[in-house]
PDB file of N, CA and C in Angstrom:
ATOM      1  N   UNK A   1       0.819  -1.194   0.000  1.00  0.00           N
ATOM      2  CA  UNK A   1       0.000   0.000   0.000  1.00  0.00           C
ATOM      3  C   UNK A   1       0.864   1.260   0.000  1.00  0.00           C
ATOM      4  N   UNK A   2       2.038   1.158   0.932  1.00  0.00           N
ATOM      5  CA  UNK A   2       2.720   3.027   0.655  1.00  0.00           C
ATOM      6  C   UNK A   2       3.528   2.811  -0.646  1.00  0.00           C
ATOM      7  N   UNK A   3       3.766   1.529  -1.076  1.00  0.00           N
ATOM      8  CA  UNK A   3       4.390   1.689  -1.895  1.00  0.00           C
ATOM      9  C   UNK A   3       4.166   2.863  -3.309  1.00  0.00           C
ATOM     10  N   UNK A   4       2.913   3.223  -3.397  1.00  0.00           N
ATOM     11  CA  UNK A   4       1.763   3.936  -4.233  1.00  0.00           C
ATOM     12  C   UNK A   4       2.944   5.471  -3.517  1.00  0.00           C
ATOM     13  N   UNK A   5       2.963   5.911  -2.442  1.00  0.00           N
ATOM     14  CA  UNK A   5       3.597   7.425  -2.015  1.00  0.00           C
ATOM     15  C   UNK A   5       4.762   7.513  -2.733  1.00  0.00           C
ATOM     16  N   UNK A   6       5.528   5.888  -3.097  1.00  0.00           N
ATOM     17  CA  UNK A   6       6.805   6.349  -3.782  1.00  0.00           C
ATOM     18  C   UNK A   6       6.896   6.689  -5.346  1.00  0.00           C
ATOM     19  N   UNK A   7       5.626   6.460  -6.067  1.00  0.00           N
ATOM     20  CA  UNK A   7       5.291   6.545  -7.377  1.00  0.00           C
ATOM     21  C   UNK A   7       5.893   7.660  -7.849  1.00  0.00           C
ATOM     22  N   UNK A   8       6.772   8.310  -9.526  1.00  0.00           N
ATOM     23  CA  UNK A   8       7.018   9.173  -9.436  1.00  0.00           C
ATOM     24  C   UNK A   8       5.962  10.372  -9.995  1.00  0.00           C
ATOM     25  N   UNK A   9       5.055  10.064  -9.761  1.00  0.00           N
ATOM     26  CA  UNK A   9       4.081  11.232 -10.289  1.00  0.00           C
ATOM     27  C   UNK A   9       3.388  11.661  -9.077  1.00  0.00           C
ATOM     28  N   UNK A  10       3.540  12.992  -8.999  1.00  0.00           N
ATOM     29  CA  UNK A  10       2.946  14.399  -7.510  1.00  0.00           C
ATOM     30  C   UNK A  10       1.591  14.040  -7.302  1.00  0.00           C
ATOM     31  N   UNK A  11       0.836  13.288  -8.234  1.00  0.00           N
ATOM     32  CA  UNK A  11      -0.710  12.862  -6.987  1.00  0.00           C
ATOM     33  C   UNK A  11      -0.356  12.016  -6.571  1.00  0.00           C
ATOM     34  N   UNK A  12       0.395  10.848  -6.974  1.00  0.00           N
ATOM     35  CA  UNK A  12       0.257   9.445  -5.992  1.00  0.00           C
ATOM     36  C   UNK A  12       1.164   9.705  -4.847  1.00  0.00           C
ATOM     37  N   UNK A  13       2.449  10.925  -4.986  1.00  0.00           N
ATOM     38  CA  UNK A  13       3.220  11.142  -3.974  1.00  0.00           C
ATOM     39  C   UNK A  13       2.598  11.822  -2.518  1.00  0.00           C
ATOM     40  N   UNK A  14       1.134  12.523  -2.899  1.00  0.00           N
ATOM     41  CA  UNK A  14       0.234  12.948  -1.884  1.00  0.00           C
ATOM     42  C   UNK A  14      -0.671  11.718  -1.220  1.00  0.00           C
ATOM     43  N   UNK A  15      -0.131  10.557  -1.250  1.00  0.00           N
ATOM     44  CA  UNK A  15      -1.505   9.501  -0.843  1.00  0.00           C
ATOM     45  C   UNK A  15      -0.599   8.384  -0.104  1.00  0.00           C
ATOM     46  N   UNK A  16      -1.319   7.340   0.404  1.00  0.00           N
ATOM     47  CA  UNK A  16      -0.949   6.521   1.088  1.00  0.00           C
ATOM     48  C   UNK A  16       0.323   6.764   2.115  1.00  0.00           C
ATOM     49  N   UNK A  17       0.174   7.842   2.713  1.00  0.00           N
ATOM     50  CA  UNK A  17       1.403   7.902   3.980  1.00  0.00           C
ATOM     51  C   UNK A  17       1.837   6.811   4.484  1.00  0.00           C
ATOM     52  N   UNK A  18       0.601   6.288   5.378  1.00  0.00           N
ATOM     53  CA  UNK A  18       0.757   4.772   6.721  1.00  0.00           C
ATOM     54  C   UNK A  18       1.475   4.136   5.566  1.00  0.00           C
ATOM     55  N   UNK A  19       2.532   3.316   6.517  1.00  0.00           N
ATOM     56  CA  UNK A  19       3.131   2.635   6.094  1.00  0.00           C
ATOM     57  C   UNK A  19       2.464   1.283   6.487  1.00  0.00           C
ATOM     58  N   UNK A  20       2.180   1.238   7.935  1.00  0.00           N
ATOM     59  CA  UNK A  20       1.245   0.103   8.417  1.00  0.00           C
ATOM     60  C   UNK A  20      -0.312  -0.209   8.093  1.00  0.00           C
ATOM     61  N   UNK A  21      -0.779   1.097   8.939  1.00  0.00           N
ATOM     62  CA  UNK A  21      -2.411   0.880   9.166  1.00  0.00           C
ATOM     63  C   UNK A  21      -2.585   2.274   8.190  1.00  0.00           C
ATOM     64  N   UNK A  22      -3.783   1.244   7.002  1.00  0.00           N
ATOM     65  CA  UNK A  22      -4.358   2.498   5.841  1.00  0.00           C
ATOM     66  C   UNK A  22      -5.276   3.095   6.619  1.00  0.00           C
ATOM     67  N   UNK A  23      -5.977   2.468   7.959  1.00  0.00           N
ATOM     68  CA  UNK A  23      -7.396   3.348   8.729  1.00  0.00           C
ATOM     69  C   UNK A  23      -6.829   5.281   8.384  1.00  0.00           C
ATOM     70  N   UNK A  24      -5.578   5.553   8.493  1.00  0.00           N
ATOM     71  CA  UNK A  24      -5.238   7.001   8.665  1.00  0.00           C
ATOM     72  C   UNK A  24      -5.355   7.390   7.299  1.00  0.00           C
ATOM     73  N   UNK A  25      -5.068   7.232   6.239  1.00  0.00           N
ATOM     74  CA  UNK A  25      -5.536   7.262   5.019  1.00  0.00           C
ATOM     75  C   UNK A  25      -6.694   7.475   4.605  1.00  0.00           C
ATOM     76  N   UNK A  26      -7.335   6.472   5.331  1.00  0.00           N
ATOM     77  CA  UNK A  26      -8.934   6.185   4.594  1.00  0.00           C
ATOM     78  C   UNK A  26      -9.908   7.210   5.307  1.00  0.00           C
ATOM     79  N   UNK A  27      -9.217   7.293   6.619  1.00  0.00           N
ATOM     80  CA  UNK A  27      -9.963   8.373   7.435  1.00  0.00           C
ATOM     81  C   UNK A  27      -9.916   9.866   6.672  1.00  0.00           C
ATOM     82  N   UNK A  28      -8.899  10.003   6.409  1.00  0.00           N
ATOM     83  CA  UNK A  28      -8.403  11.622   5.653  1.00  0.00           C
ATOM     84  C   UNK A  28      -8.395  11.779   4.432  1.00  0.00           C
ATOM     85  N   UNK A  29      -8.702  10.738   3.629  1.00  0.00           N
ATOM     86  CA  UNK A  29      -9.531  10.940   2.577  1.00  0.00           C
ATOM     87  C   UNK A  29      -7.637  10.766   1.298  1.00  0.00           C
ATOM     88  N   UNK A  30      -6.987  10.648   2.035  1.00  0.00           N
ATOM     89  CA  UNK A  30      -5.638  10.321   1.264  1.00  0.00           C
ATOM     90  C   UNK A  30      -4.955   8.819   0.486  1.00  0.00           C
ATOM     91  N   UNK A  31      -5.692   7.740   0.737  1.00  0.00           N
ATOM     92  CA  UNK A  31      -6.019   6.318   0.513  1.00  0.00           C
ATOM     93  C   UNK A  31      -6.196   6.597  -1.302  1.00  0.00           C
ATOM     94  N   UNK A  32      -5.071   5.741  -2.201  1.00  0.00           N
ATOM     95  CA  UNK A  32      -4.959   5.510  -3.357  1.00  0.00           C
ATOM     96  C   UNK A  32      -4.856   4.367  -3.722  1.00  0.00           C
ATOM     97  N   UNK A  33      -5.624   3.946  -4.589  1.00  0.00           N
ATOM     98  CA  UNK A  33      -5.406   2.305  -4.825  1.00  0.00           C
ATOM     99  C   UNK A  33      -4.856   2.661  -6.063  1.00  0.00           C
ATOM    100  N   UNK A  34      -3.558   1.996  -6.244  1.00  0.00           N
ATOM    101  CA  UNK A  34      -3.036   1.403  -8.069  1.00  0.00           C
ATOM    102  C   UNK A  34      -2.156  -0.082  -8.160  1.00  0.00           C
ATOM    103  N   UNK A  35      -2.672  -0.400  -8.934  1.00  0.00           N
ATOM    104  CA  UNK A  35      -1.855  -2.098  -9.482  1.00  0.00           C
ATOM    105  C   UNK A  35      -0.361  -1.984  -9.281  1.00  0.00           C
ATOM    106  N   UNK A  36       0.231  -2.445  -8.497  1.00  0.00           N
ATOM    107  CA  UNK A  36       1.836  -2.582  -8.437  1.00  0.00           C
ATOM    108  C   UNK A  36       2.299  -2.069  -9.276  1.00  0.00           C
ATOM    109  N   UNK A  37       1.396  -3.469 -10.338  1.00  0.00           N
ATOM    110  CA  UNK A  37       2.496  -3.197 -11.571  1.00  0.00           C
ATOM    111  C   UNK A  37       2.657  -1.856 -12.385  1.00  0.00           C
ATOM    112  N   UNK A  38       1.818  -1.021 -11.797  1.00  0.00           N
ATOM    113  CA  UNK A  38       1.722   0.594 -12.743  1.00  0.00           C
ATOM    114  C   UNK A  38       2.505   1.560 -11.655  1.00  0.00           C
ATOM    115  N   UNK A  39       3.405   1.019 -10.946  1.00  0.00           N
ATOM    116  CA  UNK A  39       4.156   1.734  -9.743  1.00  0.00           C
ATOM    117  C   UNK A  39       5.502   2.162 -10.749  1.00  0.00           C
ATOM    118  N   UNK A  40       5.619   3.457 -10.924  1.00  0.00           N
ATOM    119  CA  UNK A  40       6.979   3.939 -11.208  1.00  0.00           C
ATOM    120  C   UNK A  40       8.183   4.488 -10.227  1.00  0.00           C
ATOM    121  N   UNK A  41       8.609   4.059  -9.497  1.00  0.00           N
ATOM    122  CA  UNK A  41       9.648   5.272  -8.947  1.00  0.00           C
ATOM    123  C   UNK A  41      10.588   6.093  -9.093  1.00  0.00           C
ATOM    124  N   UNK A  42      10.604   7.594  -8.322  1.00  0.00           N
ATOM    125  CA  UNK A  42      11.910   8.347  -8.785  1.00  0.00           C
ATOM    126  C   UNK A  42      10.844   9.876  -8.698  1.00  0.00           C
ATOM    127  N   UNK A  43      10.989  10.589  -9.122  1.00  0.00           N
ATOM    128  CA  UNK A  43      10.332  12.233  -9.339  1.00  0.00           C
ATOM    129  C   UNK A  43      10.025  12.912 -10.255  1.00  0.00           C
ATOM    130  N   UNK A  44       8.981  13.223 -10.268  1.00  0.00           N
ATOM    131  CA  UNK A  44       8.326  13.833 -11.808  1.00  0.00           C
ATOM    132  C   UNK A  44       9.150  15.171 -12.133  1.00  0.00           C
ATOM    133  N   UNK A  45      10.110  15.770 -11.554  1.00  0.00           N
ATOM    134  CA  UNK A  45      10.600  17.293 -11.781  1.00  0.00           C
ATOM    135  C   UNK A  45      12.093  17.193 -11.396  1.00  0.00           C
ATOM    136  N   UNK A  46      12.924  18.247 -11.394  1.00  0.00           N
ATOM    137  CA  UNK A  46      14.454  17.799 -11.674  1.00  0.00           C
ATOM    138  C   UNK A  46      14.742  18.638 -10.025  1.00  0.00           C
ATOM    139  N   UNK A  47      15.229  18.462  -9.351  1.00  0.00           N
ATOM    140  CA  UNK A  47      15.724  18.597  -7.888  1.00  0.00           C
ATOM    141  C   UNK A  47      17.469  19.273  -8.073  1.00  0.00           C
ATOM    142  N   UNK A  48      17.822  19.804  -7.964  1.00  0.00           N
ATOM    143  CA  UNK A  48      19.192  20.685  -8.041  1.00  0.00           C
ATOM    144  C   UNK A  48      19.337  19.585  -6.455  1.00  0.00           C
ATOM    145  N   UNK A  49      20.752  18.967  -6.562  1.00  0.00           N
ATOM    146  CA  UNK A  49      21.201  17.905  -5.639  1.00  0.00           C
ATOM    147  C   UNK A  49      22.333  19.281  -5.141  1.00  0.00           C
ATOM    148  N   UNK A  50      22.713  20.314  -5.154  1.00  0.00           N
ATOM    149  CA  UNK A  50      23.611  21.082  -4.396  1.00  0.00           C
ATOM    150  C   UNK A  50      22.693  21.200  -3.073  1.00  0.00           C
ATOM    151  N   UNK A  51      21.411  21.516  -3.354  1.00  0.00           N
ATOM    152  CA  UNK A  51      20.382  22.132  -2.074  1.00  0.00           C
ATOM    153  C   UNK A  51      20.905  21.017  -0.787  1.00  0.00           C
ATOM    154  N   UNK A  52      20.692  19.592  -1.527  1.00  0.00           N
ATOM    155  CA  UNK A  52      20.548  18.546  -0.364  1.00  0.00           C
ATOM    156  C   UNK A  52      21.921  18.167   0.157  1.00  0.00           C
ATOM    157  N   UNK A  53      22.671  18.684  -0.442  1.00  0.00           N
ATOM    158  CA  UNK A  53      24.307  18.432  -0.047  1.00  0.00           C
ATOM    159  C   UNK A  53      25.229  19.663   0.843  1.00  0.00           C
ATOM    160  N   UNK A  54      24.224  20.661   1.091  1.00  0.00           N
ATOM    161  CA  UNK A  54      24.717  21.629   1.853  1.00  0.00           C
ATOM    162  C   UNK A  54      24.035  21.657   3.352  1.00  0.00           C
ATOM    163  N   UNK A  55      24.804  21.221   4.280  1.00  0.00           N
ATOM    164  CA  UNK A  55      24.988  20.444   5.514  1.00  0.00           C
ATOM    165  C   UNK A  55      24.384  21.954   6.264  1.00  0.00           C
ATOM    166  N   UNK A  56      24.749  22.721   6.620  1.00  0.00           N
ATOM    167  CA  UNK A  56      24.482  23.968   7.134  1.00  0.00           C
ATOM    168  C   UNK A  56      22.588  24.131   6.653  1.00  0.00           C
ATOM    169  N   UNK A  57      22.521  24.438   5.300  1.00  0.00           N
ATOM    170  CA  UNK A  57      20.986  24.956   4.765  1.00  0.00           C
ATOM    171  C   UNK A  57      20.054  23.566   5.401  1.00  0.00           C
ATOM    172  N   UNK A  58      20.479  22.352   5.281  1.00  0.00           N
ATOM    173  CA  UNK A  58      19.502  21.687   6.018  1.00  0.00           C
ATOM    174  C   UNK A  58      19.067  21.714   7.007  1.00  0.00           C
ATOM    175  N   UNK A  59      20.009  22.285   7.697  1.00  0.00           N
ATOM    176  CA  UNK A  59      19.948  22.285   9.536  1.00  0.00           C
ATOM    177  C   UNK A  59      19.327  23.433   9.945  1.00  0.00           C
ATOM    178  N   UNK A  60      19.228  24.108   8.810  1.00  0.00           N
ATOM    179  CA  UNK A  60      18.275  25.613   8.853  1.00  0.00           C
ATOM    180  C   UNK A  60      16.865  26.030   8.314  1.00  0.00           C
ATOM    181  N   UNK A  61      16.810  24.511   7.380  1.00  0.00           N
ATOM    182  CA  UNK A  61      15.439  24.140   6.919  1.00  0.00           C
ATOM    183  C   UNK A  61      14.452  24.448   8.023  1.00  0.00           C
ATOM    184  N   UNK A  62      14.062  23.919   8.833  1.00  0.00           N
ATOM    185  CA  UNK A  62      13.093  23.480   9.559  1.00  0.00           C
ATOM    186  C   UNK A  62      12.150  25.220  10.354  1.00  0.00           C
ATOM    187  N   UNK A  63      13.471  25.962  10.385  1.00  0.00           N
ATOM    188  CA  UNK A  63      13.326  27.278  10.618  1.00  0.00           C
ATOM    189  C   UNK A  63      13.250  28.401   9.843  1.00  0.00           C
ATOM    190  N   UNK A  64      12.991  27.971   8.556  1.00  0.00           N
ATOM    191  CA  UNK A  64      12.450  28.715   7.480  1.00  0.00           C
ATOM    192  C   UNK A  64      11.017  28.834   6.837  1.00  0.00           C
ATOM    193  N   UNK A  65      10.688  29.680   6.633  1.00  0.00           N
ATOM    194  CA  UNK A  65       9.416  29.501   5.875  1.00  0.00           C
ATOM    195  C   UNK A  65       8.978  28.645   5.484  1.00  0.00           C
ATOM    196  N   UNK A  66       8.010  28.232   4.757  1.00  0.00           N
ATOM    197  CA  UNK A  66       7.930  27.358   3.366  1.00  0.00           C
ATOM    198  C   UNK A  66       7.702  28.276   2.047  1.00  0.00           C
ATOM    199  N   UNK A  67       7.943  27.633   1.433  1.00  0.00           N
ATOM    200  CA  UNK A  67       8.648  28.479   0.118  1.00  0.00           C
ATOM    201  C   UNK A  67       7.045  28.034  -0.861  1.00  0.00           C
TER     202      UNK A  67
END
């Protein structure tokens, strides 16, 4: 079932959080059903890998806005 959150397309990445129990899913209306076999992984958009490699800006994430 979370396997569906790792899909690389931005709706299925909004669904199936629980890793265990879907009740939290199904309750919040976030519960996605798709066939395994239509599971892609990886990210629909291109991520600049400097952001995630600068040790300092991460540690400062949490205390920033959201963008």
């Amino acid at each position: 079932m979370h396997k569906v959150h790792h899909h690389w397309k931005q709706p299925y990445t909004d669904s199936n959080y629980g890793a265990v129990f879907s009740i939290w899913d199904r309750l919040l209306g976030t519960y996605s059903h798709l066939d395994p076999k239509e599971i892609r992984y990886g990210l629909d958009r291109y991520y600049p890998k400097e952001k995630d490699e600068d040790f300092m800006a991460l540690m400062k994430k949490p205390f920033q806005p959201l963008e």
